[in-house]
Protein backbone atom coordinates (compact mmCIF):
# COMPACT_ATOMS: atom_id res chain seq x y z
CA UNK A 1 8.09 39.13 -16.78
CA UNK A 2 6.97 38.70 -20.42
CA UNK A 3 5.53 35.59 -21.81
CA UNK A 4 5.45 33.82 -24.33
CA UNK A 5 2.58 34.10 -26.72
CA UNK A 6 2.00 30.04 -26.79
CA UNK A 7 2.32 30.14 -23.07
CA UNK A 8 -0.06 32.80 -22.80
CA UNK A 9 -2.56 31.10 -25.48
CA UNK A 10 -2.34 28.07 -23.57
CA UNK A 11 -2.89 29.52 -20.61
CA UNK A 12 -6.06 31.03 -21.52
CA UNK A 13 -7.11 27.73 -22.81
CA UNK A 14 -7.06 25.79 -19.71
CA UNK A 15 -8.61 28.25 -17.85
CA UNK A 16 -11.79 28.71 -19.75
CA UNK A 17 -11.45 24.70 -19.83
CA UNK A 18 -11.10 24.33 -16.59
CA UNK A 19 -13.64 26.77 -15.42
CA UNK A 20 -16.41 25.51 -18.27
CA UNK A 21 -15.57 21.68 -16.40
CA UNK A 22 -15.83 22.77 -12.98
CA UNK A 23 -19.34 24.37 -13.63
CA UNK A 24 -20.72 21.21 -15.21
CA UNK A 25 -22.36 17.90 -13.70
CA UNK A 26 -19.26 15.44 -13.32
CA UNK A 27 -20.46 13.18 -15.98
CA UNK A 28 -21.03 15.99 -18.37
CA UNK A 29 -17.75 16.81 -17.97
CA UNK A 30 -16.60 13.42 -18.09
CA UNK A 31 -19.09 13.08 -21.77
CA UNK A 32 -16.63 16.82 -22.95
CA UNK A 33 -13.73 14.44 -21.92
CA UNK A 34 -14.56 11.41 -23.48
CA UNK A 35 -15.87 13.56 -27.14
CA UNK A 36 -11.50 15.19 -26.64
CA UNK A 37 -10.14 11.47 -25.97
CA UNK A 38 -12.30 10.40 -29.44
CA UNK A 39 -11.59 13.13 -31.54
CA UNK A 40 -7.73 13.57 -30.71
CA UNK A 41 -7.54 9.31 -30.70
CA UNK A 42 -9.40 8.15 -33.23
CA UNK A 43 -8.97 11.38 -35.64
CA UNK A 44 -5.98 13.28 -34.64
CA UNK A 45 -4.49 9.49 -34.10
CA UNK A 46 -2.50 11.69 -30.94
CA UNK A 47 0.47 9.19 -30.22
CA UNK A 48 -1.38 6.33 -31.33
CA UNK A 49 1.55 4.42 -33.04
CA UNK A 50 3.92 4.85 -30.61
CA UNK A 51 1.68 3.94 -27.84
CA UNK A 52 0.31 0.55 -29.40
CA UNK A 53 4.10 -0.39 -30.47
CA UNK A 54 5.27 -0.09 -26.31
CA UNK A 55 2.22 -2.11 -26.12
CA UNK A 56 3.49 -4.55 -28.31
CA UNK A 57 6.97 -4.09 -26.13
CA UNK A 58 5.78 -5.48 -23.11
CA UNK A 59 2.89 -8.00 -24.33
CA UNK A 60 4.80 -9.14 -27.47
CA UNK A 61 3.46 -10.47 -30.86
CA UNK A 62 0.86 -12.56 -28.57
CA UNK A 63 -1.51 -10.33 -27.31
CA UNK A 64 -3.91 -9.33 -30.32
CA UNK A 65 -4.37 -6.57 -32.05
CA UNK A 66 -7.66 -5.36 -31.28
CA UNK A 67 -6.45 -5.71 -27.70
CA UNK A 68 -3.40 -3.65 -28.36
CA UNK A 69 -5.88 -1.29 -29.99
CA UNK A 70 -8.33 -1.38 -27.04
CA UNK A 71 -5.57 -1.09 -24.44
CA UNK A 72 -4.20 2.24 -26.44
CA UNK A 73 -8.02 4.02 -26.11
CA UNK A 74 -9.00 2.87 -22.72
CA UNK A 75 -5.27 4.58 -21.74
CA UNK A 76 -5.85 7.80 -23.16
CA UNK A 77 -9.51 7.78 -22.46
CA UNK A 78 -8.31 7.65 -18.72
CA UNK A 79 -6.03 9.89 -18.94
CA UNK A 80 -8.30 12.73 -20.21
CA UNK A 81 -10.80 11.43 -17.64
CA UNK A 82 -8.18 12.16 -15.25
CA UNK A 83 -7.89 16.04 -16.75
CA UNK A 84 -11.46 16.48 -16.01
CA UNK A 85 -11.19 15.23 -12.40
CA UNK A 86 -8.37 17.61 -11.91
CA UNK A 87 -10.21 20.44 -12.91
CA UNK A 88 -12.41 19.88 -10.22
CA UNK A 89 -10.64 18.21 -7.42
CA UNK A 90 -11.29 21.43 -5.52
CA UNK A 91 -15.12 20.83 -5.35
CA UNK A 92 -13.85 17.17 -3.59
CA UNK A 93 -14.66 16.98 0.17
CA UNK A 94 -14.53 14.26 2.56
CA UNK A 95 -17.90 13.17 2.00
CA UNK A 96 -17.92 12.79 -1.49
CA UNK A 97 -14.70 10.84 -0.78
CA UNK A 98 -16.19 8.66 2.06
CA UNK A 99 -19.01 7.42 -1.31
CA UNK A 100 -16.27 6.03 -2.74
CA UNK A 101 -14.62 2.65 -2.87
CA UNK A 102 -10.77 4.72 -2.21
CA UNK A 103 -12.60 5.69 1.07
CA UNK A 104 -11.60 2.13 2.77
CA UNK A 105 -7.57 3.65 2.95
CA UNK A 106 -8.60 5.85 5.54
CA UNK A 107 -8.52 2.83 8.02
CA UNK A 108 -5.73 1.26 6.45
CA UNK A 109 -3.69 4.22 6.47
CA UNK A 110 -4.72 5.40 9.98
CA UNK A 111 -3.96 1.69 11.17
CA UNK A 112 -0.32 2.14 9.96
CA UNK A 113 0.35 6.04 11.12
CA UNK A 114 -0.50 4.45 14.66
CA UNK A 115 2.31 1.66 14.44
CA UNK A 116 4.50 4.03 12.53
CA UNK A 117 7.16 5.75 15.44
CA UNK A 118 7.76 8.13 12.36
CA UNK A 119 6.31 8.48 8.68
CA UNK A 120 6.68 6.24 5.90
CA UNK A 121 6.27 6.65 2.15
CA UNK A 122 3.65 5.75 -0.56
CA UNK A 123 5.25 4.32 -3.84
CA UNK A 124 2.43 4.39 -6.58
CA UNK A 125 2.63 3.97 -10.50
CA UNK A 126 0.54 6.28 -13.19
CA UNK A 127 -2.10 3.95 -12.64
CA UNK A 128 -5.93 4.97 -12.48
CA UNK A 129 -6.43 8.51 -11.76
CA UNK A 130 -3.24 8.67 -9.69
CA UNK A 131 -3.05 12.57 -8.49
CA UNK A 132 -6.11 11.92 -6.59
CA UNK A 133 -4.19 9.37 -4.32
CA UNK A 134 -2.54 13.08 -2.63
CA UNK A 135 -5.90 14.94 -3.13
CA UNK A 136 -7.71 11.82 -0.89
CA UNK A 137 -5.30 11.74 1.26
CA UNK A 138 -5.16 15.27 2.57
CA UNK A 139 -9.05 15.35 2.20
CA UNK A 140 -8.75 12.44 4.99
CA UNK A 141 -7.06 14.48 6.87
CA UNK A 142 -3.24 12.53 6.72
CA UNK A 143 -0.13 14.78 6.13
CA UNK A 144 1.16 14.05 3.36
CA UNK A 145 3.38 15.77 0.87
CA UNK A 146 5.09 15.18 -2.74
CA UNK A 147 8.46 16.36 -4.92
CA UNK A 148 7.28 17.95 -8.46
CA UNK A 149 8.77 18.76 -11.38
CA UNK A 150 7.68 22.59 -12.49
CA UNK A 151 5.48 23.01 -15.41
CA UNK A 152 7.83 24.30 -18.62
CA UNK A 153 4.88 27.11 -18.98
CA UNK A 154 5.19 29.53 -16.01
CA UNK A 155 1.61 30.22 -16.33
CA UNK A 156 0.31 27.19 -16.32
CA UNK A 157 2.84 26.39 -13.52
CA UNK A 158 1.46 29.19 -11.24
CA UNK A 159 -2.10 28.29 -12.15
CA UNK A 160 -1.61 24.85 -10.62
CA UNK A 161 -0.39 26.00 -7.85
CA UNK A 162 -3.00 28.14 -6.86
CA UNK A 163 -5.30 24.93 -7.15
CA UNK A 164 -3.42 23.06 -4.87
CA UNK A 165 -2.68 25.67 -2.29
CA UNK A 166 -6.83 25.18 -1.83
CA UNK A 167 -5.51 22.01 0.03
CA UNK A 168 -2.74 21.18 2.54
CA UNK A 169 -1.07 18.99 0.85
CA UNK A 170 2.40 20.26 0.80
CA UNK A 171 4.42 20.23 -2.52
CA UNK A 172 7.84 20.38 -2.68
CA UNK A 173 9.66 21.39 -5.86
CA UNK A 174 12.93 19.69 -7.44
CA UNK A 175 14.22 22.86 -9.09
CA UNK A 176 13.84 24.76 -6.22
CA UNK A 177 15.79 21.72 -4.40
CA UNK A 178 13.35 22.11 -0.99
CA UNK A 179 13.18 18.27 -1.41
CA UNK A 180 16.30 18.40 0.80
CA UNK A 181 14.24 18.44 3.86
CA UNK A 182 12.24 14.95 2.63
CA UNK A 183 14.05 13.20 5.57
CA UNK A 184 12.97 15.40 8.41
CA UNK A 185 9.56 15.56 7.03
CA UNK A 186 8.95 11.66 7.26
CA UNK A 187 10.94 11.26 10.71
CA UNK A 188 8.23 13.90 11.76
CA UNK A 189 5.28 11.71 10.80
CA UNK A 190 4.31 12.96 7.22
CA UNK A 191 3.68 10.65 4.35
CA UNK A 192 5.51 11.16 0.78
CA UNK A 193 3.83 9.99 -1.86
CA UNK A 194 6.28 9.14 -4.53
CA UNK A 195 5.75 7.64 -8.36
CA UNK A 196 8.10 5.23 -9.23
CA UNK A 197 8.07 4.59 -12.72
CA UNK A 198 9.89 7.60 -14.14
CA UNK A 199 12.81 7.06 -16.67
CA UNK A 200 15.97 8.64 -15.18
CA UNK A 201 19.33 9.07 -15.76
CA UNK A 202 20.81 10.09 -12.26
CA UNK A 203 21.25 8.24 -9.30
CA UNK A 204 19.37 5.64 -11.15
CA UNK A 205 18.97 1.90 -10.57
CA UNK A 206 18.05 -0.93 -13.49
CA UNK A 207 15.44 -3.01 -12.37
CA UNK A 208 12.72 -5.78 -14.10
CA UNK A 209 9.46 -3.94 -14.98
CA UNK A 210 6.56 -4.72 -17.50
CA UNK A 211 8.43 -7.51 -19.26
CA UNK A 212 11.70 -5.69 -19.66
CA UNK A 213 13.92 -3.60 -17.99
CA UNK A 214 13.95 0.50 -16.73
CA UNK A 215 16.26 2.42 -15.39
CA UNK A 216 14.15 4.27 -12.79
CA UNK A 217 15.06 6.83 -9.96
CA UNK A 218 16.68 5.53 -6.63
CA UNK A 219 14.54 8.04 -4.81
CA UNK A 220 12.10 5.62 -2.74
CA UNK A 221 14.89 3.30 -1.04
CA UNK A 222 16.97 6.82 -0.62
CA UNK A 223 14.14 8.60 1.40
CA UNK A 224 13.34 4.80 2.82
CA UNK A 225 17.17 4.07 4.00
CA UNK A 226 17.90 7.82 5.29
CA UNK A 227 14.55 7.73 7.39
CA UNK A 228 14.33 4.15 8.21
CA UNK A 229 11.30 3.91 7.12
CA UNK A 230 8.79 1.55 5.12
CA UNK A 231 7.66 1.94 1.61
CA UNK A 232 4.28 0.78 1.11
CA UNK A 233 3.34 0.20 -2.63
CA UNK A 234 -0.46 0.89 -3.80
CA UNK A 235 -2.46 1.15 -6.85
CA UNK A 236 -5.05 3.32 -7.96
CA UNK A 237 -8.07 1.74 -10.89
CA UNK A 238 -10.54 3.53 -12.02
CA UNK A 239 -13.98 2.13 -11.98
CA UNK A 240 -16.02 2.40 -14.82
CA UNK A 241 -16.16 5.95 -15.26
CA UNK A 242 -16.83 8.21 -11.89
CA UNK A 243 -15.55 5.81 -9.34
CA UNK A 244 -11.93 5.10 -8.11
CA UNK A 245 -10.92 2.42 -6.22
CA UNK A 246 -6.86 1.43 -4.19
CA UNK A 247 -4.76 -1.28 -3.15
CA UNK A 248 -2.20 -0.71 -0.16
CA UNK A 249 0.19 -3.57 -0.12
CA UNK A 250 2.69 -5.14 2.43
CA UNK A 251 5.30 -2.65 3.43
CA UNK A 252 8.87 -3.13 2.05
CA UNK A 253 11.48 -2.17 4.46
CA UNK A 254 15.06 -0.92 4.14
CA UNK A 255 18.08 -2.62 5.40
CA UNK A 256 20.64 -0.28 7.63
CA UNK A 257 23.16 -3.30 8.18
CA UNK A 258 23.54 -4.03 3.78
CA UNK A 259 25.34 -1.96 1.30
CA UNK A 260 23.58 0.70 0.55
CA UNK A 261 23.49 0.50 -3.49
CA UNK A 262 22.43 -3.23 -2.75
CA UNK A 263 19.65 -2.13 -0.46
CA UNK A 264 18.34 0.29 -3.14
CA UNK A 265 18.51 -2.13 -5.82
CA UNK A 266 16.71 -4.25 -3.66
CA UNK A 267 14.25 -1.85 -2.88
CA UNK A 268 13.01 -0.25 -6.13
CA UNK A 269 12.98 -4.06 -7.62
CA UNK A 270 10.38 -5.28 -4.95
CA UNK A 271 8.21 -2.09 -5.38
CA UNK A 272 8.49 -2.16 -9.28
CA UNK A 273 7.87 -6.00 -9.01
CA UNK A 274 4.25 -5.54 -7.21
CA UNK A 275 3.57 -3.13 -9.15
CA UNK A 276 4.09 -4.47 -12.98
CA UNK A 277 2.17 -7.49 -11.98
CA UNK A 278 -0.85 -4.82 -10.92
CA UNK A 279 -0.09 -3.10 -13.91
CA UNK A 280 0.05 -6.46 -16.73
CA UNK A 281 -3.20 -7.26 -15.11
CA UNK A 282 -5.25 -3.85 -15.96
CA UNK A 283 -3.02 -2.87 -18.43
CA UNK A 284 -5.62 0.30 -19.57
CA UNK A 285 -5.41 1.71 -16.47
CA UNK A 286 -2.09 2.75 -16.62
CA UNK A 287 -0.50 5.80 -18.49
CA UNK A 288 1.71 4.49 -21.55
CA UNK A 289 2.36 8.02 -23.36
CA UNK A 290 4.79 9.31 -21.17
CA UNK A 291 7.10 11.31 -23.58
CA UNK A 292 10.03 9.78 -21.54
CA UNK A 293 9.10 5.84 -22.27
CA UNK A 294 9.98 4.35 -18.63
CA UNK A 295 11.25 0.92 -20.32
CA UNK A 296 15.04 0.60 -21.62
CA UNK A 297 14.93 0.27 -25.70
């Protein structure tokens, strides 16, 4: 197959990136991170408008402006925090985990899987550093698994999925439409982790979130209705800059006896309800330069 040449430039990017990160101290590669997040921010200005105006959006004309501005940075600071980390989440193991403040899901989580009959699912927003909630979880030895969307570069595409193969977390891709099996996977005691607060256009509900309104995916209270299962929200927060902390909440549970749409609706409000309050609270933890902007204009 023949490749692009962008595809192929890029590719060879991240992995001399990747491979400079992974043989560096964490915080060194955290410092290459932070000097990227600067430059590209404060210099390249890198979706700076339209990030402080959905700001703006949600806060309105109170909040001011050198929070908007401090908001924006922290955000994409984060975010290429969260780059670095995922260069090296294959160097994570379960004792580096167990040093962290995350480390107190285990319990929780464990506590749950042994009232669960079956599975259940994990609903969590692009909050903190919030691939590692899968990478933890699989490093704690829980069997979980996700839906993805493929990367648009083949390359880079196949390179992530060599790094994730390293752990058992199973992925499951929407084009390839394997998701089909997400029922049977929960009914036999697996975990799907699931984000939330993606714009979407099919089988789509309109629900409250952030001070407005977004028409999200049904796909939570689907999974949750079809398996009879609970969704548990939680939220990831980074912690100053090496440590990572979570919040499981009370489980939200489907219906069988109400009309289905009304059950969803119900459903994705209550998780997207917990978490915009999380969210309005921290608001630089959370990932506002989504090309897809999750609120309704």
């Amino acid at each position: 197959m023949k490749y692009k040449p962008a595809h192929v430039v890029e590719y060879l990017l991240v992995v001399m990136l990747g491979g400079l990160i992974r043989i560096l101290p964490l915080r060194a590669g955290l410092a290459l991170g932070w000097l990227a997040a600067a430059g590209s921010h404060f210099i390249g200005r890198v979706h700076v408008h339209r990030t402080q105006a959905r700001i703006r959006q949600v806060f309105g004309d109170g909040l001011p402006e050198h929070e908007v501005r401090r908001i924006a940075w922290l955000s994409w600071r984060n975010l290429c925090f969260n780059a670095v980390e995922g260069f090296r989440f294959t160097r994570l193991t379960p004792e580096k985990l167990r040093k962290q403040p995350i480390a107190h899901m285990e319990s929780e989580l464990q506590q749950i899987l042994s009232e669960c009959r079956e599975g259940f699912i994990l609903a969590t927003p692009h909050m903190g550093n919030w691939e590692l909630a899968g990478v933890a979880g699989d490093l704690m030895g829980f069997p979980l698994f996700a839906i993805v969307r493929a990367q648009k570069n083949p390359l880079i595409n196949r390179y992530i999925n060599r790094m994730r193969q390293t752990f058992s977390l199973e992925i499951l891709t929407r084009e390839g439409r394997d998701w089909r099996g997400v029922t049977d996977r929960i009914r036999q005691g697996k975990i799907l982790a699931i984000l939330p607060d993606i714009n979407a256009r099919r089988s789509a509900v309109t629900v409250d979130f952030l001070n407005g309104q977004a028409t999200i995916g049904a796909g939570a209270a689907h999974f949750a209705r079809m398996a009879d299962c609970p969704i548990y929200p939680v939220v990831l927060r980074r912690v100053g800059w090496t440590r990572h902390d979570a919040r499981l909440f009370e489980p939200i549970r489907p219906d069988p006896s109400a009309d289905r749409k009304a059950d969803q609706q119900r459903i994705m409000q209550e998780i997207m309800s917990v978490l915009s309050k999380e969210i309005l609270q921290t608001p630089e933890q959370y990932f506002w330069h989504n090309k897809r902007w999750v609120l309704n204009r």
